[in-house]
Protein backbone atom coordinates (compact mmCIF):
# COMPACT_ATOMS: atom_id res chain seq x y z
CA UNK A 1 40.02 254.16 57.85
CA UNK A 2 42.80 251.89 58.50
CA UNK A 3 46.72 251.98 57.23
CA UNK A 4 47.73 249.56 55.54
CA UNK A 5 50.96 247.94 57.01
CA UNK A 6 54.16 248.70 55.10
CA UNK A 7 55.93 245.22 56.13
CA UNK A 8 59.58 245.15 56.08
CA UNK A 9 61.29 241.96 54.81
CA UNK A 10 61.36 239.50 56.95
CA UNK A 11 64.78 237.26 57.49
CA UNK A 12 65.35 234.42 60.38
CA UNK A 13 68.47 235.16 62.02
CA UNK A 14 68.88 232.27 64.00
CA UNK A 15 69.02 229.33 61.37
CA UNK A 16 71.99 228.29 62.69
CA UNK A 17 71.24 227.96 66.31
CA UNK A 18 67.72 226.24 65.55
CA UNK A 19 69.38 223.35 63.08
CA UNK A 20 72.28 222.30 65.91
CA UNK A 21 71.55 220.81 68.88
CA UNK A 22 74.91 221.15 70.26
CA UNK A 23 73.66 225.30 70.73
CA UNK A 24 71.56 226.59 73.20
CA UNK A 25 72.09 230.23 73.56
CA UNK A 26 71.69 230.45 77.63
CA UNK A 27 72.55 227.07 78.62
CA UNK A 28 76.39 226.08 80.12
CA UNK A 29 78.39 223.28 79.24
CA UNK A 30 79.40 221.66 82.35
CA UNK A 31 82.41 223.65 82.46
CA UNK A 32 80.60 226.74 83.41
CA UNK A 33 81.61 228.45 79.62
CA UNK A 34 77.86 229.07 77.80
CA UNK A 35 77.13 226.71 74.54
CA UNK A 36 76.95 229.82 72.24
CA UNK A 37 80.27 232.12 72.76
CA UNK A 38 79.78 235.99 72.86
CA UNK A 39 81.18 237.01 69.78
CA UNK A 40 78.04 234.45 68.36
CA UNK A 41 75.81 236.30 70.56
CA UNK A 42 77.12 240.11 69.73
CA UNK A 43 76.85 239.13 65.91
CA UNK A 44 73.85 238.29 66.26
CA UNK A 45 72.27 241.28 68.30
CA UNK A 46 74.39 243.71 65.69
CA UNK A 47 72.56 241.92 62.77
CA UNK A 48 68.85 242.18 65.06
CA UNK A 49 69.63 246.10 65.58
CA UNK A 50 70.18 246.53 61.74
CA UNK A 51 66.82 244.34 60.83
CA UNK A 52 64.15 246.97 60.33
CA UNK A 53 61.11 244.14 60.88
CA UNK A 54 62.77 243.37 64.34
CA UNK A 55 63.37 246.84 65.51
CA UNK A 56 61.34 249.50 63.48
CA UNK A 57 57.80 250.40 64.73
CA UNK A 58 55.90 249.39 61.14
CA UNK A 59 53.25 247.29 62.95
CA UNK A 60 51.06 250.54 62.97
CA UNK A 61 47.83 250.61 64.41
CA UNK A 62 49.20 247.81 67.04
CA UNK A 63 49.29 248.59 70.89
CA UNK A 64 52.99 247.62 70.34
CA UNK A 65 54.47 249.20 67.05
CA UNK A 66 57.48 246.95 67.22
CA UNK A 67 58.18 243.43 66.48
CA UNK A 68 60.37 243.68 69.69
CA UNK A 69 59.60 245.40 73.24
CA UNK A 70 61.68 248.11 73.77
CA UNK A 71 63.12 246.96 76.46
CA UNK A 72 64.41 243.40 74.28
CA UNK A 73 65.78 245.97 71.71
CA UNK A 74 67.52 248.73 74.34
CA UNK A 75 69.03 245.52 75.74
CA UNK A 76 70.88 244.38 72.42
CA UNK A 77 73.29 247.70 72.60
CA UNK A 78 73.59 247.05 76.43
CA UNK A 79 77.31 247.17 77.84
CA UNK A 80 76.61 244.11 79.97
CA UNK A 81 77.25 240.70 77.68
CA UNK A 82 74.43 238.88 79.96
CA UNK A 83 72.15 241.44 78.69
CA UNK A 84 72.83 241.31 75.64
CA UNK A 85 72.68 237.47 75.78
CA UNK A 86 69.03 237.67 76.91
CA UNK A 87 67.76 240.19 74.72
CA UNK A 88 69.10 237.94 72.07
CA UNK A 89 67.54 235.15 73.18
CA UNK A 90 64.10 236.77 73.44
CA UNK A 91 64.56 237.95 70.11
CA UNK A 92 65.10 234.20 69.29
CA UNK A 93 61.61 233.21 71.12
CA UNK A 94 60.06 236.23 69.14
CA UNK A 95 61.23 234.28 65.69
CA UNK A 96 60.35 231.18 66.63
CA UNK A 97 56.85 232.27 67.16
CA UNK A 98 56.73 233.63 63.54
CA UNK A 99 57.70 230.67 62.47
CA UNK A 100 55.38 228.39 64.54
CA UNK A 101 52.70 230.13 63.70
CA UNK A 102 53.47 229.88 60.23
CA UNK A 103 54.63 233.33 58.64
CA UNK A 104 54.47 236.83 59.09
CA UNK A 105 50.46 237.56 58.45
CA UNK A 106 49.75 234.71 60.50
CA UNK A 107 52.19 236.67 63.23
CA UNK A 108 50.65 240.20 62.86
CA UNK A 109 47.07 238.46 63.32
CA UNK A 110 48.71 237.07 66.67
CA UNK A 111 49.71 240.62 67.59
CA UNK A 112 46.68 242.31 66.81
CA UNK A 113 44.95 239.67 68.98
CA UNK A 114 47.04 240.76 71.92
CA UNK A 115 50.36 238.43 71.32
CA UNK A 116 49.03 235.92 74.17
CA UNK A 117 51.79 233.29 74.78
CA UNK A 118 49.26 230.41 74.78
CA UNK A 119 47.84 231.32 71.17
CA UNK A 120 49.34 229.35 68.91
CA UNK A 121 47.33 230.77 65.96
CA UNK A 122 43.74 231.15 65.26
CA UNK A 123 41.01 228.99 64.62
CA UNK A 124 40.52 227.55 60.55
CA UNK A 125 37.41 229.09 58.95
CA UNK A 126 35.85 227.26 56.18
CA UNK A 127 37.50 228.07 52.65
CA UNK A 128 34.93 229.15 49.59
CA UNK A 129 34.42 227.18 47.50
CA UNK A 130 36.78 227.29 44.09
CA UNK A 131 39.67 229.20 46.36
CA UNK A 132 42.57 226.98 47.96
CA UNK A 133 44.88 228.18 50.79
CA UNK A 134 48.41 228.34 50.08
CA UNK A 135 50.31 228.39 53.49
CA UNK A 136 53.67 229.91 53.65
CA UNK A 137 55.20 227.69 55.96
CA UNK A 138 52.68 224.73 58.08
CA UNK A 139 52.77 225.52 61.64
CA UNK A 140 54.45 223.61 64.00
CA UNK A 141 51.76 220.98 66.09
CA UNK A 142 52.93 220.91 69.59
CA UNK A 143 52.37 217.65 71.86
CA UNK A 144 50.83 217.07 74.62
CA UNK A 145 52.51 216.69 77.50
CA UNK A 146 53.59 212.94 78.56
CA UNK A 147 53.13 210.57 82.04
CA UNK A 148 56.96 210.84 81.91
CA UNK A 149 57.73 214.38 81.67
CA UNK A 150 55.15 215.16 83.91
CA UNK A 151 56.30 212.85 86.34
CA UNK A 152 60.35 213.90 85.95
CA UNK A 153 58.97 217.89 86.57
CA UNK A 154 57.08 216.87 89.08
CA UNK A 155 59.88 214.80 91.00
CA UNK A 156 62.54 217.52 90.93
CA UNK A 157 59.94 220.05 92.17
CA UNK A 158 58.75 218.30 94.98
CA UNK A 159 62.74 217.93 95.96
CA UNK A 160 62.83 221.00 97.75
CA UNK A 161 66.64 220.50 98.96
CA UNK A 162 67.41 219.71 95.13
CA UNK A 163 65.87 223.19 93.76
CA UNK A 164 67.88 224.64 97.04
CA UNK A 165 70.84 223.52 95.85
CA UNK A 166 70.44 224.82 92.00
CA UNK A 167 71.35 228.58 90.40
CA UNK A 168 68.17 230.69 90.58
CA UNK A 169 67.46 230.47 86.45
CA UNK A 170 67.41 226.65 86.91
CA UNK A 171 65.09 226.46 89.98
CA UNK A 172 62.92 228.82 88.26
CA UNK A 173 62.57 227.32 85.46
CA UNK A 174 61.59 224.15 86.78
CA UNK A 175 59.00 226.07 89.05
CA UNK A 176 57.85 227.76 86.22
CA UNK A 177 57.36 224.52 84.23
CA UNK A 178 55.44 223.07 87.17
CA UNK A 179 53.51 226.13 87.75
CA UNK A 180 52.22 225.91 83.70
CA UNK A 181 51.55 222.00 83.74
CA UNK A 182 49.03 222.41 87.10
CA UNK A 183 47.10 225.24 84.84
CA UNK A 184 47.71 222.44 81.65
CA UNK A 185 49.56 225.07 79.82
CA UNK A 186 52.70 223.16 79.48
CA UNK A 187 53.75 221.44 76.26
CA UNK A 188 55.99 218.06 75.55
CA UNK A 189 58.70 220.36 73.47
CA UNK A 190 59.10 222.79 76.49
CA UNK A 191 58.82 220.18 78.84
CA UNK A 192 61.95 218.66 77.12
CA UNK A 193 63.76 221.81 76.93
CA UNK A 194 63.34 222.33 81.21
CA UNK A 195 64.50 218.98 81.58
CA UNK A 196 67.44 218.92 79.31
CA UNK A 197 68.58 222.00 80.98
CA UNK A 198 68.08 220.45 84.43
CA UNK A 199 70.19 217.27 83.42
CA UNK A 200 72.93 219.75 82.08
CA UNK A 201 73.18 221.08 85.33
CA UNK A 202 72.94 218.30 87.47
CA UNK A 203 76.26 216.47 85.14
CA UNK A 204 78.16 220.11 86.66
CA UNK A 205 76.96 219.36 90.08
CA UNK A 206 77.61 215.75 90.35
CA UNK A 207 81.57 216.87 88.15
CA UNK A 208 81.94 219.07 91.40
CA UNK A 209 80.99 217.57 93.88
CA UNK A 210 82.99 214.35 92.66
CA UNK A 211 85.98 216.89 92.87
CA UNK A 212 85.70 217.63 96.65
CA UNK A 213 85.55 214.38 97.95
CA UNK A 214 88.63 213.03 95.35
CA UNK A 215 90.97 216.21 95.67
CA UNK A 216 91.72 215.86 99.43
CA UNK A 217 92.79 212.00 98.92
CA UNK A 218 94.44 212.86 95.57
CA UNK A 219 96.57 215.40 98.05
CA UNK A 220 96.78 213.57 100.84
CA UNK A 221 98.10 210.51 98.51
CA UNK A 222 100.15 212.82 97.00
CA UNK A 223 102.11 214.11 100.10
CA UNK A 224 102.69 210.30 102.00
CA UNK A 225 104.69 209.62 98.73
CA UNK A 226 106.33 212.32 98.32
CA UNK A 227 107.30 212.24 102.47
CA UNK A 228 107.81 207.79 102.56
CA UNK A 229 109.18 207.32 99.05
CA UNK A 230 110.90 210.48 97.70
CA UNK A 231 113.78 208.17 96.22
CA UNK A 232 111.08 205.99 94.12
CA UNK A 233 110.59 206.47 89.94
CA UNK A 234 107.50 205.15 90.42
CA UNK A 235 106.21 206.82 93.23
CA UNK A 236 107.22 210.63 91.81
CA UNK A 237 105.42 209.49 88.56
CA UNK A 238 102.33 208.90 90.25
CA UNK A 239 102.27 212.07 92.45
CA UNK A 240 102.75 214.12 88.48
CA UNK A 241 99.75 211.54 87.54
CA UNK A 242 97.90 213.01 90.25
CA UNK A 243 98.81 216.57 89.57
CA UNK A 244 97.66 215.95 85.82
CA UNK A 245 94.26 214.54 86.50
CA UNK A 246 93.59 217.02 89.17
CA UNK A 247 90.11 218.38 87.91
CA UNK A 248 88.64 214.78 86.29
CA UNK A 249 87.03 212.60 88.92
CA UNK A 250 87.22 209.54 87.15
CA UNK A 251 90.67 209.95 86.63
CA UNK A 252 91.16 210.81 90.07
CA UNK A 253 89.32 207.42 91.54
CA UNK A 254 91.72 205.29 88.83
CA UNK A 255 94.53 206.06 90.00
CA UNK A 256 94.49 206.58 93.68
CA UNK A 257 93.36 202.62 93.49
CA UNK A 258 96.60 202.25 91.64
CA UNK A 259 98.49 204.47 94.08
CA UNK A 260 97.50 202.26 97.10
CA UNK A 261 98.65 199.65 94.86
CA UNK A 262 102.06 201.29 94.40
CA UNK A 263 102.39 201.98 98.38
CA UNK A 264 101.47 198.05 99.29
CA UNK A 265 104.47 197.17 96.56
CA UNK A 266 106.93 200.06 98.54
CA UNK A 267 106.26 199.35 102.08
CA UNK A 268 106.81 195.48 100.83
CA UNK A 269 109.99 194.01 102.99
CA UNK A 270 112.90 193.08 100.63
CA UNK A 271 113.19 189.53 100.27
């Protein structure tokens, strides 16, 4: 005979990070520093370890007890913040199936059917007649993938020197995206995700790389002033410009066009 489940209340956790666009909790900003800080992060893996539906094994009968795998949940006490950071982000990915899916039945039914990442919910069988559905919360209809994203994945793939040249989550992830659309498992939403992640990246690349081509002219600017013109107002204010703008590229190509400008006016002959 089987148990019925004793189902502990279930309440999202991420709200927050789901309704702002401006958070992504493993993605950098192109300063290096992640979107969502780590207090954000610790918060919210103290608040998962205190949820019972997250972390206590009610989903009896299951070849999983726990909303979580064990290894997801052991990683929210972890001492190491990246852990941490990816145990809360997989409890994330575990929420956002619920709600995809469209509610908690509708997510045990997924688990009891083996919690395959492709199911996105079982087929509709015909209602009797006189009864009407209620739904707790309409699933989310995901799109098919376009010519465009298909072709962007596929471009940035096929750029071996490119992936060579990215952290190992990044390339990854774009080889994993790849790797899904060949076997047509790859959606429009996720497909938008990989590349939003990729262009995040690629704006810290192209910031650092801008860097080490300006910084040695910024110096080498820099010291001919200081050595022809140490005397000049306008000259010392320049090299401080310099100094100032030392980590912006833009900045950097402004003003060493209007520090060749300044050395043509110096090295001038008096009339």
């Amino acid at each position: 005979m089987s148990t019925k489940l004793v189902v502990p209340e279930f309440t999202p956790r991420f709200e927050s990070i789901r309704n702002d666009k401006s958070k992504h909790l493993t993605m950098k900003k192109p300063d290096g520093s992640y979107m969502v800080e780590q207090d954000e992060i610790d918060n919210l893996a103290r608040e998962l370890l205190g949820d019972p539906f997250y972390v206590e094994p009610w989903l009896t009968g299951c070849e999983l007890t726990t909303v979580l795998f064990a290894d997801v949940i052991a990683g929210l006490s972890s001492d190491e913040p990246d852990v941490r950071r990816k145990s809360v982000n997989l409890a994330y990915q575990t929420e956002d199936r619920i709600l995809k899916l469209g509610g908690v039945d509708e997510f045990i039914a997924w688990v009891k059917r083996g919690r395959d990442r492709n199911d996105f919910g079982a087929p509709s069988k015909p209602i009797s007649k006189g009864f009407r559905k209620l739904p707790t919360r309409k699933p989310m209809s995901l799109t098919k993938l376009t010519a465009a994203n298909r072709e962007a994945i596929e471009k940035i793939y096929n750029n071996k020197n490119l992936l060579g040249e990215m952290p190992l989550d990044v390339s990854n992830r774009i080889k994993q995206a790849y790797y899904e659309m060949e076997k047509g498992q790859l959606y429009d939403e996720f497909a938008e995700l990989i590349l939003a992640i990729f262009e995040q990246w690629r704006l810290h690349n192209k910031h650092i790389n801008d860097l080490m081509v300006k910084i040695p002219d910024a110096i080498d600017q820099r010291d001919e002033l200081l050595v022809d013109h140490p005397t000049s107002a306008a000259a010392m204010a320049h090299c401080s410009k310099l100094v100032g703008a030392i980590t912006d590229p833009k900045k950097l190509t402004k003003l060493l066009k209007e520090g060749l400008e300044i050395q043509r006016r110096l090295t001038l002959p008096e009339s």
